[in-house]
Protein backbone atom coordinates (compact mmCIF):
# COMPACT_ATOMS: atom_id res chain seq x y z
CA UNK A 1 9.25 -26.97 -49.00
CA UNK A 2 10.24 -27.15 -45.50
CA UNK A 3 13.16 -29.38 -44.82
CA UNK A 4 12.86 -31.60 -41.48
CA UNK A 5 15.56 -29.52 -39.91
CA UNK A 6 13.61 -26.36 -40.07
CA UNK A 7 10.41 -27.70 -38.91
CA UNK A 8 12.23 -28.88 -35.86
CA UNK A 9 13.79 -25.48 -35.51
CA UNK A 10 10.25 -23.81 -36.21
CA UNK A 11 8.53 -26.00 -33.40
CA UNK A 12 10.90 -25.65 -30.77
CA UNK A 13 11.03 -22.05 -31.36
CA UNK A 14 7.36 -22.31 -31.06
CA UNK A 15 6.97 -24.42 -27.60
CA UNK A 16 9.86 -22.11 -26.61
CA UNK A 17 7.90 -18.30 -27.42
CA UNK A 18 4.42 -20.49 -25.73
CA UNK A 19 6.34 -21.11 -22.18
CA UNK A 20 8.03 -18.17 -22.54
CA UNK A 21 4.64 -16.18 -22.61
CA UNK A 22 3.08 -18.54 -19.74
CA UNK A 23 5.87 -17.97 -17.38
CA UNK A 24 6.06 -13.91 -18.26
CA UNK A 25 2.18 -13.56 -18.16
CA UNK A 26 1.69 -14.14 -14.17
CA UNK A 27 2.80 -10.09 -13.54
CA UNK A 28 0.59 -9.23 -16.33
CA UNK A 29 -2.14 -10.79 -14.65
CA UNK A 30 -1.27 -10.13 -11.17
CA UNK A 31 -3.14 -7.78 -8.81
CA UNK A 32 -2.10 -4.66 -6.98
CA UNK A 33 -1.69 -5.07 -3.14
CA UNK A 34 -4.67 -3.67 -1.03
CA UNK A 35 -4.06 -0.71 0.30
CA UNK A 36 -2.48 0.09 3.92
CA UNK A 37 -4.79 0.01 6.93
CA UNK A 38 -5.16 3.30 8.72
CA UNK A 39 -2.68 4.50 10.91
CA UNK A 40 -3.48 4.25 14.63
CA UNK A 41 -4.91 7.62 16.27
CA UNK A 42 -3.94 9.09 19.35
CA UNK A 43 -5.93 8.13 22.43
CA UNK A 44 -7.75 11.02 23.05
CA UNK A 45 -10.05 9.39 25.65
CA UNK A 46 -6.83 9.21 28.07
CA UNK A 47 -3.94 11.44 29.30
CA UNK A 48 -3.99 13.56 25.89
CA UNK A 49 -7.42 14.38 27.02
CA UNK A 50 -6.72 15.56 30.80
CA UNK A 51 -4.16 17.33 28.85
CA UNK A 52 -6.40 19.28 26.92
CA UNK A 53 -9.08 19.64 29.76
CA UNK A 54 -5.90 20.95 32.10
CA UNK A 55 -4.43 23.37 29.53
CA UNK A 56 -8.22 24.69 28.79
CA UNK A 57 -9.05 25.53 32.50
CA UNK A 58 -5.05 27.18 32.73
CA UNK A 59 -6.03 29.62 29.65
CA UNK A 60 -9.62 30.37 31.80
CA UNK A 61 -7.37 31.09 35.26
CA UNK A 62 -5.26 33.90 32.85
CA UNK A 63 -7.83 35.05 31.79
CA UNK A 64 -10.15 35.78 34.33
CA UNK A 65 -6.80 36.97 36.30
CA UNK A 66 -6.48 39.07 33.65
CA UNK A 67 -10.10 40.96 34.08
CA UNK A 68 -8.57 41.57 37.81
């Protein structure tokens, strides 16, 4: 038979494994963070684009100085 000093023991131990479990459960439960947004892109539409347009018309000057 159980004396009155281990049932106490056996019940605290009890309440103590049933917090123990609510308080460690939250990570268990717990979702992953959403992922990152995109990075930004480079603004084509202004200066990289006269950029582009002014390095494309250079390469056509060479070249058609080159056919010269």
């Amino acid at each position: 038979m159980l004396t009155k000093q281990k049932l106490i023991f056996l019940l605290i131990s009890l309440i103590l494994v049933v917090i123990l479990m609510v308080v460690f459960s939250d990570p268990v439960f717990a979702q992953p963070p959403p992922p990152p947004d995109k990075p930004p892109q480079a603004p084509i539409d202004g200066g990289l684009g006269l950029l582009a347009a002014a390095g494309g018309a250079y390469a056509i000057k060479k070249l058609r100085d080159k056919k010269k």
